[in-house]
C-alpha atoms as a PDB file:
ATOM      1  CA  UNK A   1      65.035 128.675  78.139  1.00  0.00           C
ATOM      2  CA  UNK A   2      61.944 130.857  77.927  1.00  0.00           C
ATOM      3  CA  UNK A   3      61.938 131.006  81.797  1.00  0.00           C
ATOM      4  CA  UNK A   4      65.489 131.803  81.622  1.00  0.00           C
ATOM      5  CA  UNK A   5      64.972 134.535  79.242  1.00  0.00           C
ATOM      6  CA  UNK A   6      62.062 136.378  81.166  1.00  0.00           C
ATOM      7  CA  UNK A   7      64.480 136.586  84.879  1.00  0.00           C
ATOM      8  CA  UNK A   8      66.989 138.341  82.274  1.00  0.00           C
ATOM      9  CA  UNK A   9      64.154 141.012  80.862  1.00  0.00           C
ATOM     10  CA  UNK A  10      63.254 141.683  83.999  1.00  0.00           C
ATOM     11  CA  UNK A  11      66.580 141.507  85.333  1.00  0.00           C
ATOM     12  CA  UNK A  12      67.580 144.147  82.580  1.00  0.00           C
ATOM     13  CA  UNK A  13      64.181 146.304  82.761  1.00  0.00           C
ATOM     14  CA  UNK A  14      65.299 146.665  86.926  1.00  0.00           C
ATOM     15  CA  UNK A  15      68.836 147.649  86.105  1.00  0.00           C
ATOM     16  CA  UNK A  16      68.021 150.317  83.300  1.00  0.00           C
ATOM     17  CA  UNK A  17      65.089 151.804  85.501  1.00  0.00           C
ATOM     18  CA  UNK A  18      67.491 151.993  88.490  1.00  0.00           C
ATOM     19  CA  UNK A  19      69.687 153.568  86.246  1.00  0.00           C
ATOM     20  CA  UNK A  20      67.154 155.934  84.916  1.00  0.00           C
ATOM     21  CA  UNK A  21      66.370 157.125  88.569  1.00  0.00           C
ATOM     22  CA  UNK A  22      69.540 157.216  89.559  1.00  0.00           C
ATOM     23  CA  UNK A  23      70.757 159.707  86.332  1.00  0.00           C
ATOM     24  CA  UNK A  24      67.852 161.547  87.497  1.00  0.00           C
ATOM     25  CA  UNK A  25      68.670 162.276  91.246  1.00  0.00           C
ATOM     26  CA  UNK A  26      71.973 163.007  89.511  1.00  0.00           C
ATOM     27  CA  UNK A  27      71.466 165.816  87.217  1.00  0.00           C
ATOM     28  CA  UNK A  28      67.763 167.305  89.018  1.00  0.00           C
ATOM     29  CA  UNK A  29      69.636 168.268  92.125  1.00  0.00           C
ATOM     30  CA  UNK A  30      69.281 171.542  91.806  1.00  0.00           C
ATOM     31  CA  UNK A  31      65.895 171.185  91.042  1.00  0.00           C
ATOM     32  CA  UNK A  32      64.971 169.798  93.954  1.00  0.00           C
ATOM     33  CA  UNK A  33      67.441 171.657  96.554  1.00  0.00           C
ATOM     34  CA  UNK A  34      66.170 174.839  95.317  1.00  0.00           C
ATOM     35  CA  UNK A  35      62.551 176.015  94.904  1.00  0.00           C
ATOM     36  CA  UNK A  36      62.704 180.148  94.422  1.00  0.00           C
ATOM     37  CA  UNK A  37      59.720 182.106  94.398  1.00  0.00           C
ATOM     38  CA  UNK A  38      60.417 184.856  92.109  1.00  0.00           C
ATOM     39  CA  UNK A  39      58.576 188.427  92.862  1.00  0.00           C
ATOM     40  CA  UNK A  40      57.724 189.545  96.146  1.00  0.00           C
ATOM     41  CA  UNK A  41      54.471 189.358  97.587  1.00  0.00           C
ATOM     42  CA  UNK A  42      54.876 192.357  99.865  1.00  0.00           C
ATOM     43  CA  UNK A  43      57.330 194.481 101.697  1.00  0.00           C
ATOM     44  CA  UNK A  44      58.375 195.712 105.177  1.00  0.00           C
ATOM     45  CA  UNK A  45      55.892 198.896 104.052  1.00  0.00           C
ATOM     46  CA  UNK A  46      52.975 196.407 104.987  1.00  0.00           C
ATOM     47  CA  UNK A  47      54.937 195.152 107.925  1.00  0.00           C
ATOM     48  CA  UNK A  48      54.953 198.789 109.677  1.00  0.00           C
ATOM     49  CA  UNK A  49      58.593 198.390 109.431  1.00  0.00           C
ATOM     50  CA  UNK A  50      61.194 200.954 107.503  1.00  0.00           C
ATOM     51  CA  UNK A  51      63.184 199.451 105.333  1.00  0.00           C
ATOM     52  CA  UNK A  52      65.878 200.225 102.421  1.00  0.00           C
ATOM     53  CA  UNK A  53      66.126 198.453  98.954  1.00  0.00           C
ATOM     54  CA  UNK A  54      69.752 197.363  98.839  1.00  0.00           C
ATOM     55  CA  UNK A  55      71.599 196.136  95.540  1.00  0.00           C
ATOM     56  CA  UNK A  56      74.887 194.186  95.602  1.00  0.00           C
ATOM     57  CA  UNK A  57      76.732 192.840  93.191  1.00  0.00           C
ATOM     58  CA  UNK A  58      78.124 189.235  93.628  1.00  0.00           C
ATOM     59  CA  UNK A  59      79.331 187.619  90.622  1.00  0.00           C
ATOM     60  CA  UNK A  60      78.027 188.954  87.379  1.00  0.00           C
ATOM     61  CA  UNK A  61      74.517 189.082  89.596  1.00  0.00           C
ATOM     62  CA  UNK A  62      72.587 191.778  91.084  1.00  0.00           C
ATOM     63  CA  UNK A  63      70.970 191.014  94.385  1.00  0.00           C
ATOM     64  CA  UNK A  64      67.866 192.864  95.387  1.00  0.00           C
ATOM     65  CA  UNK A  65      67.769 193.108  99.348  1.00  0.00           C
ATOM     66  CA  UNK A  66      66.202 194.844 102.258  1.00  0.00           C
ATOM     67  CA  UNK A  67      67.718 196.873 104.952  1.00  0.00           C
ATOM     68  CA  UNK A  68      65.765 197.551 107.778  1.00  0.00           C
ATOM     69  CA  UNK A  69      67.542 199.565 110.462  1.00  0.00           C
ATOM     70  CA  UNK A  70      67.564 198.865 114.551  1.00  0.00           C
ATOM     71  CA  UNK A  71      68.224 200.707 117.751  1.00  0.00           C
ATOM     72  CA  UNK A  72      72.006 202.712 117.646  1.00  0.00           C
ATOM     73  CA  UNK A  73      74.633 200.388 118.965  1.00  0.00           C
ATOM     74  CA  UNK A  74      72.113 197.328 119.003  1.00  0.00           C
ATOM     75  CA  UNK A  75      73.731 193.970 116.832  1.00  0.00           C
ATOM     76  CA  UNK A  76      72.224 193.600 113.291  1.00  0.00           C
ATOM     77  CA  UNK A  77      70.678 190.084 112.348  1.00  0.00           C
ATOM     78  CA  UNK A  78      72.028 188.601 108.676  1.00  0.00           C
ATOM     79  CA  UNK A  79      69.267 186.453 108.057  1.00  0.00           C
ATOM     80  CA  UNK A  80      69.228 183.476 105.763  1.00  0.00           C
ATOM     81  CA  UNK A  81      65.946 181.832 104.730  1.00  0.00           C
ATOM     82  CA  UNK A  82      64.899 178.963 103.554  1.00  0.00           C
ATOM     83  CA  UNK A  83      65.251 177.110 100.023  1.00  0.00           C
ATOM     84  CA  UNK A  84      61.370 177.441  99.517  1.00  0.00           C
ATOM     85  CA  UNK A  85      61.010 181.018 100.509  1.00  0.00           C
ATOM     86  CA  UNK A  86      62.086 184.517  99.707  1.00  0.00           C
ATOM     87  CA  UNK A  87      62.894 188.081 101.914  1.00  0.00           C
ATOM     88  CA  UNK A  88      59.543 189.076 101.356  1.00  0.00           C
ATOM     89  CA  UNK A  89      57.789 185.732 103.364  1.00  0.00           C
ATOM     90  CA  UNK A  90      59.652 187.158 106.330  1.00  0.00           C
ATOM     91  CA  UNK A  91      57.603 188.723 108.594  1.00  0.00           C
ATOM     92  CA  UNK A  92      57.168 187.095 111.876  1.00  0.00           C
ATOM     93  CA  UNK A  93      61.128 186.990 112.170  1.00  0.00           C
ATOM     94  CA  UNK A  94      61.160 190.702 110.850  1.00  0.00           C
ATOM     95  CA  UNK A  95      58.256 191.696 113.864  1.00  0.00           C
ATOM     96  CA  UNK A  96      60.185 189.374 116.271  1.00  0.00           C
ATOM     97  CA  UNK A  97      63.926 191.121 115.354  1.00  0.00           C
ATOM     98  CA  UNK A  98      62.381 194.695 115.007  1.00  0.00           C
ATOM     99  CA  UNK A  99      60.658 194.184 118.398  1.00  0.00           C
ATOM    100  CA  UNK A 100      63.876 193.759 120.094  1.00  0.00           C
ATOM    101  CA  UNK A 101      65.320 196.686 118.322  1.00  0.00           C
ATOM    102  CA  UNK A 102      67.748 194.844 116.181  1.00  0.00           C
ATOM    103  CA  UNK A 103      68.819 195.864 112.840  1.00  0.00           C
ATOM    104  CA  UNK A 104      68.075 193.024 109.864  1.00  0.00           C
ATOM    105  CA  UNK A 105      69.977 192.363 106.464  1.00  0.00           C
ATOM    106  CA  UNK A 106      67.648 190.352 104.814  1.00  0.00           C
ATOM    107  CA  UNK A 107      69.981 188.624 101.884  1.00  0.00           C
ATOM    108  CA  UNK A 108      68.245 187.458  98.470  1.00  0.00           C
ATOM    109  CA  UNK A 109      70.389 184.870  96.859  1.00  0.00           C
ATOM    110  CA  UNK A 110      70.828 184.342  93.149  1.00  0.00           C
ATOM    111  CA  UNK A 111      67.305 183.354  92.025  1.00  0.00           C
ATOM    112  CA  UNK A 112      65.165 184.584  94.470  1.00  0.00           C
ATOM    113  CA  UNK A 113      63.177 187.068  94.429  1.00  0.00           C
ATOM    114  CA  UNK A 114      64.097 190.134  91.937  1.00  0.00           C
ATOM    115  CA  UNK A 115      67.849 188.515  92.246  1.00  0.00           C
ATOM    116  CA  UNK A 116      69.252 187.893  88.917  1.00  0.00           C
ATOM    117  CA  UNK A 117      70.497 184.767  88.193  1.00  0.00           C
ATOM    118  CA  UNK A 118      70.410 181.046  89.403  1.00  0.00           C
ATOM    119  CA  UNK A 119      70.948 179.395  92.931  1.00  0.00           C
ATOM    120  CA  UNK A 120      73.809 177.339  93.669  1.00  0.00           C
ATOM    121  CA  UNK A 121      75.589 175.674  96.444  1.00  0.00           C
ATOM    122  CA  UNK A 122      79.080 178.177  95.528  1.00  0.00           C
ATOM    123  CA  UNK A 123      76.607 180.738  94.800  1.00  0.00           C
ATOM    124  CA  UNK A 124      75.213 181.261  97.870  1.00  0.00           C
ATOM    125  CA  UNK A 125      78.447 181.271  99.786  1.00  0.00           C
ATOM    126  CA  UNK A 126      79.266 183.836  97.111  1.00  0.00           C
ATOM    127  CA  UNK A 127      76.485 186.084  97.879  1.00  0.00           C
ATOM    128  CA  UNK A 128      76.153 185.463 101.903  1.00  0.00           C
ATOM    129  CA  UNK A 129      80.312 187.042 101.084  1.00  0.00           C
ATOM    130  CA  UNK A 130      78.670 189.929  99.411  1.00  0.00           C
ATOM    131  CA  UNK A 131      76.205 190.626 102.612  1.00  0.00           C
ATOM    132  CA  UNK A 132      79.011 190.370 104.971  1.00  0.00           C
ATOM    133  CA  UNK A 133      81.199 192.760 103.102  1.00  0.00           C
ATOM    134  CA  UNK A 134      78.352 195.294 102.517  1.00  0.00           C
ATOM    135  CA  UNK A 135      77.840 195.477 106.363  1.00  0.00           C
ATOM    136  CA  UNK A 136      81.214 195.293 107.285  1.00  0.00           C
ATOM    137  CA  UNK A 137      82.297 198.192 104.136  1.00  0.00           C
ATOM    138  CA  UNK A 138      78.959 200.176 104.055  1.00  0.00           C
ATOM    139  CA  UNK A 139      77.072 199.519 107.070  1.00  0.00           C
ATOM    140  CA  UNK A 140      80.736 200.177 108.800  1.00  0.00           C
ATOM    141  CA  UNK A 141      79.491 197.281 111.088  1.00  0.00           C
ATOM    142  CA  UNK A 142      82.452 195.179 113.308  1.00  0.00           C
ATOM    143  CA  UNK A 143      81.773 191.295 113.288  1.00  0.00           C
ATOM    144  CA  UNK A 144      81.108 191.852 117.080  1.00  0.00           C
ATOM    145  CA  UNK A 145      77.623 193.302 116.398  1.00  0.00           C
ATOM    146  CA  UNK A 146      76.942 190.835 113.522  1.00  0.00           C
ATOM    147  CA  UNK A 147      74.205 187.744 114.812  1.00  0.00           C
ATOM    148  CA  UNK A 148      74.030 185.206 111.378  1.00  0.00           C
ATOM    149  CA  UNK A 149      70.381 183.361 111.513  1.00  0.00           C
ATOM    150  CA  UNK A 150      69.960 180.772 109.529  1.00  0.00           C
ATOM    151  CA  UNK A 151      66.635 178.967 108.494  1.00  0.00           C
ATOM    152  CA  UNK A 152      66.508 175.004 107.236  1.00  0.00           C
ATOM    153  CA  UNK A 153      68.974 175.445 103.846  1.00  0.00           C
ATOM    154  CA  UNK A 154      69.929 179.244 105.059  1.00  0.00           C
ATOM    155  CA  UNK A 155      71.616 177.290 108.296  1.00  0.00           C
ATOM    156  CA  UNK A 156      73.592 175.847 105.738  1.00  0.00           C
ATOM    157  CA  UNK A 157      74.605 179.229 104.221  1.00  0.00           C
ATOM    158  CA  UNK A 158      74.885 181.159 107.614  1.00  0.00           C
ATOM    159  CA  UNK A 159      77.485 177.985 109.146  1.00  0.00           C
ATOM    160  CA  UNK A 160      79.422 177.979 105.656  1.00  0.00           C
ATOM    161  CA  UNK A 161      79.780 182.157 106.154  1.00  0.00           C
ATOM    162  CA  UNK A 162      80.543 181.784 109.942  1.00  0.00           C
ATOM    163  CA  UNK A 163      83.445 179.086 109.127  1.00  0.00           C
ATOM    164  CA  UNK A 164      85.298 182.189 107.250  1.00  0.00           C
ATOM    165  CA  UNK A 165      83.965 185.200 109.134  1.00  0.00           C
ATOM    166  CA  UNK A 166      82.672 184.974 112.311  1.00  0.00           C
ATOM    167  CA  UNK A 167      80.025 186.920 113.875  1.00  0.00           C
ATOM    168  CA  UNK A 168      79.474 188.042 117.500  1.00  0.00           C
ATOM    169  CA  UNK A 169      76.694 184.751 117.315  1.00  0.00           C
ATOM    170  CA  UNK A 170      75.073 182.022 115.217  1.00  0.00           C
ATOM    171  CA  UNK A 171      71.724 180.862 115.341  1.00  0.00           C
ATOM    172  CA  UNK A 172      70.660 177.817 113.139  1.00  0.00           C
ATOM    173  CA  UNK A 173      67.178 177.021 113.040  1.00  0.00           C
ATOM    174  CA  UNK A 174      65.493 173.568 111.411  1.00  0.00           C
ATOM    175  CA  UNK A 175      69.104 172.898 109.824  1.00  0.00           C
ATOM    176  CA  UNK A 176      70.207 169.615 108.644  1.00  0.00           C
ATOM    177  CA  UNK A 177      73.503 168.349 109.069  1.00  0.00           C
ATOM    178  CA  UNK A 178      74.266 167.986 105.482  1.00  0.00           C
ATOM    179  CA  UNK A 179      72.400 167.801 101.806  1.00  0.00           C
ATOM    180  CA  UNK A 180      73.776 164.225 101.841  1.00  0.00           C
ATOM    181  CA  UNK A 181      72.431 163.126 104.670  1.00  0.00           C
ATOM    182  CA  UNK A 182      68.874 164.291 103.968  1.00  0.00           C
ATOM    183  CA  UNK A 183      68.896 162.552 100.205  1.00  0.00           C
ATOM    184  CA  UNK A 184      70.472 159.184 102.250  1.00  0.00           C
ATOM    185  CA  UNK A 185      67.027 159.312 104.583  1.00  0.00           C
ATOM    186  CA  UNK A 186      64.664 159.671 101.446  1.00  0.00           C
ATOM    187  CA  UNK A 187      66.725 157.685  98.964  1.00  0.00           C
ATOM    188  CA  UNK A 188      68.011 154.645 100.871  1.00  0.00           C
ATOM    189  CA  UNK A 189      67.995 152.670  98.185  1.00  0.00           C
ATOM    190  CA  UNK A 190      70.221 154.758  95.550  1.00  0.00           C
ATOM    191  CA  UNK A 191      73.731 155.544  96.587  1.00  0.00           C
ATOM    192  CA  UNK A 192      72.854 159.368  96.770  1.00  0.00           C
ATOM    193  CA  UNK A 193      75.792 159.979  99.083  1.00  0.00           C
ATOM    194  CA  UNK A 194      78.040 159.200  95.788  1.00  0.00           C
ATOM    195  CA  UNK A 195      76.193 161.327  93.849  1.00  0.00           C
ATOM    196  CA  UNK A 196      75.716 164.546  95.670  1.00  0.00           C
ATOM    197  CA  UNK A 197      77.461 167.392  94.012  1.00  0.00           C
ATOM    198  CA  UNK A 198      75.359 169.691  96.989  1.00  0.00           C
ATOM    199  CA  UNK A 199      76.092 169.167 100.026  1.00  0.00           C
ATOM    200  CA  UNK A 200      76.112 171.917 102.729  1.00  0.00           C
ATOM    201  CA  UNK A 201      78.693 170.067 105.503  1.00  0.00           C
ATOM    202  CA  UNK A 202      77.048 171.425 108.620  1.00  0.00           C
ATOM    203  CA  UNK A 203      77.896 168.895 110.792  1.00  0.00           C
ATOM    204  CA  UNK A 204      81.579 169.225 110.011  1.00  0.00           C
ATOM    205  CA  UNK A 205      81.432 173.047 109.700  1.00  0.00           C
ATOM    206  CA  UNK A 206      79.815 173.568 113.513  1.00  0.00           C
ATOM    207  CA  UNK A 207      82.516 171.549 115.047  1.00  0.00           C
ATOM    208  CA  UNK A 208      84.966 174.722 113.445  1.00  0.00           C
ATOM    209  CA  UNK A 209      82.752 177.502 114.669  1.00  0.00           C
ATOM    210  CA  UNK A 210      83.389 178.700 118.363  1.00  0.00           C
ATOM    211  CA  UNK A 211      81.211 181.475 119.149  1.00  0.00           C
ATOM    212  CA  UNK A 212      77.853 181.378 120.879  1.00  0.00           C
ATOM    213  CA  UNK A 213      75.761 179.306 119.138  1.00  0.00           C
ATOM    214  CA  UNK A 214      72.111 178.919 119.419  1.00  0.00           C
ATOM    215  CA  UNK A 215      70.376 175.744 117.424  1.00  0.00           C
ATOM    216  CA  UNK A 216      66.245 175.365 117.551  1.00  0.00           C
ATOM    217  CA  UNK A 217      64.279 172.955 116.106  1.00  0.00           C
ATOM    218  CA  UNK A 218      61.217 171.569 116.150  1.00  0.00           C
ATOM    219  CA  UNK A 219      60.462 168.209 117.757  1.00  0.00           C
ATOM    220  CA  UNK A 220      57.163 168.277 115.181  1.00  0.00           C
ATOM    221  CA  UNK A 221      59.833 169.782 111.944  1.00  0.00           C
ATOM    222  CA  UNK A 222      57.404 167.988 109.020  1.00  0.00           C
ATOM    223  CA  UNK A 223      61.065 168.244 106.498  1.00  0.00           C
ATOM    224  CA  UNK A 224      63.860 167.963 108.435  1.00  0.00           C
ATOM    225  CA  UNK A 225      63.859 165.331 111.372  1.00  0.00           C
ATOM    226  CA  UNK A 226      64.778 166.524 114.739  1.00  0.00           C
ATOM    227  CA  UNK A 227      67.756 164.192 114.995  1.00  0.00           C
ATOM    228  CA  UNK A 228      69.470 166.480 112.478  1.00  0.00           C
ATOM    229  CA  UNK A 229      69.622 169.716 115.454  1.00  0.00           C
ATOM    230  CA  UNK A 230      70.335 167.071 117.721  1.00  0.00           C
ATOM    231  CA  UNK A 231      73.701 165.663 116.035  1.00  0.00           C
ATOM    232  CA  UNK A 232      74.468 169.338 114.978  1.00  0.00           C
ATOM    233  CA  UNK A 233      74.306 170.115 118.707  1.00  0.00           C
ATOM    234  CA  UNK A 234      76.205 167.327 120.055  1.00  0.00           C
ATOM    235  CA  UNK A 235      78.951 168.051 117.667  1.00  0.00           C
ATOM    236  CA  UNK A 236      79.007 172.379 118.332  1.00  0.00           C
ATOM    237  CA  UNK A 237      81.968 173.664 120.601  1.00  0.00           C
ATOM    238  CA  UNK A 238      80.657 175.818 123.914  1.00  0.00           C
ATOM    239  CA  UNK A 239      79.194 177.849 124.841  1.00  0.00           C
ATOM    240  CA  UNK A 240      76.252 176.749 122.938  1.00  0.00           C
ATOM    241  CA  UNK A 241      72.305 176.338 123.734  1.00  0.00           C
ATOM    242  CA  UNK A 242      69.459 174.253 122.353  1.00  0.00           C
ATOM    243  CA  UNK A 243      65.708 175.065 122.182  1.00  0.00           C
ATOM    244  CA  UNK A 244      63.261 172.566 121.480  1.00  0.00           C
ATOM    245  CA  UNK A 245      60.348 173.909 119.091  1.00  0.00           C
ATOM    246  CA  UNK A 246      57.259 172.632 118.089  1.00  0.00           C
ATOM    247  CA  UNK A 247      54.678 172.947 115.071  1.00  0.00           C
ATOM    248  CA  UNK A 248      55.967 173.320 111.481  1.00  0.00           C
ATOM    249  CA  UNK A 249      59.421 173.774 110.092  1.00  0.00           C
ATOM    250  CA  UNK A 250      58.694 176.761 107.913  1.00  0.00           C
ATOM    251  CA  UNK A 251      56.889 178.747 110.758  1.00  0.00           C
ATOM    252  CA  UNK A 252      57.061 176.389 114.616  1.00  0.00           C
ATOM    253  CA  UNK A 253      59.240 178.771 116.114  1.00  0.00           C
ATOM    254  CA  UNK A 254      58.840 181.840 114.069  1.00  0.00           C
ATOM    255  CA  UNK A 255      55.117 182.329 114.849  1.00  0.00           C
ATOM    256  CA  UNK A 256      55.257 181.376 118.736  1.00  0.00           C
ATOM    257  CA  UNK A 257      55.143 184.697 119.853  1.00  0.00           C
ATOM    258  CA  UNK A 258      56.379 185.295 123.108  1.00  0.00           C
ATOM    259  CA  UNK A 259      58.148 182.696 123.756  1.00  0.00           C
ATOM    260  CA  UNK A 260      60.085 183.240 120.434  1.00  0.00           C
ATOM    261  CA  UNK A 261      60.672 186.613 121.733  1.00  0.00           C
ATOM    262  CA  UNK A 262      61.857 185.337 125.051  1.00  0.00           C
ATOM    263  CA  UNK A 263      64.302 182.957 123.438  1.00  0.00           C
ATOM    264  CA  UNK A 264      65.897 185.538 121.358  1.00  0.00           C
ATOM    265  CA  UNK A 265      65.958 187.794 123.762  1.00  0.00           C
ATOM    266  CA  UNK A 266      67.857 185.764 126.485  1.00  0.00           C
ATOM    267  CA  UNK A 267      70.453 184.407 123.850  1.00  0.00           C
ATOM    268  CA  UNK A 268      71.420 187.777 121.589  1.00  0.00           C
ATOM    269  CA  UNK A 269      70.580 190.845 124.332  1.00  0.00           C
ATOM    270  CA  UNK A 270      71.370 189.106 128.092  1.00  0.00           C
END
């Protein structure tokens, strides 16, 4: 009876602390999808690189982000960072852009930064809409000189923009192929895929896209396993390329220098 008795204590204890994690996955996923750093720790000024403060409204939010102008004629990058990071942690793909005599949008979404507001899976759709309209409406910009990038989450943000409007090219970088996915390879106990309220569909959203589509990742990416650029690439329609990185996710292909250069070069100028 006694024995009988403890199995069901422990039985229950299991069951309520399951149930405790679970709830918590549940209703902290924004928590742990989104990390902004608020502020800015510099700006293009201490990049040598001229820039423009840009404000756009999307939603009842203001969005604070830079402009920084290219060569006449020569395609502008939309570029969508990370869910760590904000515009002004930037710089190598600033340097790398500006050095090929691109023009760059770099987009704050809700949260980030000096953006009002909070980040969201709808709201960053919402405001990567506001970008595109700004350089389409302002910029007077034609989708044929419009490159998205997209960094790790930004990927995410730059394929679900591309789906609806797409540019003259798309370049993912250290992108998973969906929110789900990602929780399923940490949580593979819980069933997260039930749960997820984000989710980011890359994989499904590359096989609609059909421009030129560059993917990178890193075969050392500490966050998001290389498998994930692999599956994203075997699913993409032509033409499409794939460049294996190395070092980091936040900075393995970013800080390589030349060979960056080279890469970007080939794929958005030749």
């Amino acid at each position: 009876m006694n024995s009988s008795f403890s199995w069901l204590n422990i039985s229950l204890i299991f069951l309520g602390g399951y149930g405790l994690l679970a709830a918590y996955l549940y209703f902290s996923q924004n928590s742990q999808v989104y990390h902004p750093p608020k502020g800015h720790i510099e700006t293009p000024k201490e990049w040598g690189v001229e820039y423009e403060t840009v404000l756009l409204k999307s939603a009842d939010y203001t969005l604070t982000n830079w402009w920084i102008p290219g060569g006449d004629e020569n395609p502008v990058v939309l570029f969508f960072h990370g869910n760590a990071s904000n515009i002004s942690e930037t710089q190598d793909y600033v340097k790398l852009f500006h050095s090929l005599g691109l023009g760059v949008f770099l987009l704050e979404y809700r949260g980030y930064g000096l953006s009002e507001g909070h980040p969201s899976e709808k709201g960053t759709q919402a405001d990567a809409e506001a970008a595109w309209q700004f350089l389409q409406d302002k910029k007077n910009l034609p989708a044929s000189q419009i490159i998205f990038y997209g960094h790790s989450l930004g990927g995410g943000v730059a394929t679900g923009l591309a789906v609806k409007h797409p540019p003259a090219k798309l370049i993912i970088e250290g992108t998973f192929t969906s929110v789900p996915d990602v929780a399923a390879e940490i949580y593979p106990y819980l069933p997260v895929r039930l749960m997820a309220h984000i989710k980011y569909p890359n994989l499904e959203r590359i096989k609609q896209i059909k421009v030129p589509l560059l993917i990178i990742h890193s075969d050392q990416d500490d966050i998001i396993p290389f498998s994930h650029g692999e599956k994203l690439f075997a699913a993409a329609n032509k033409p499409k390329t794939f460049y294996k990185a190395h070092g980091s996710h936040h900075s393995g292909f970013s800080s390589a220098g030349a060979e960056s250069l080279e890469v970007l070069k080939k794929f958005i100028l030749q």
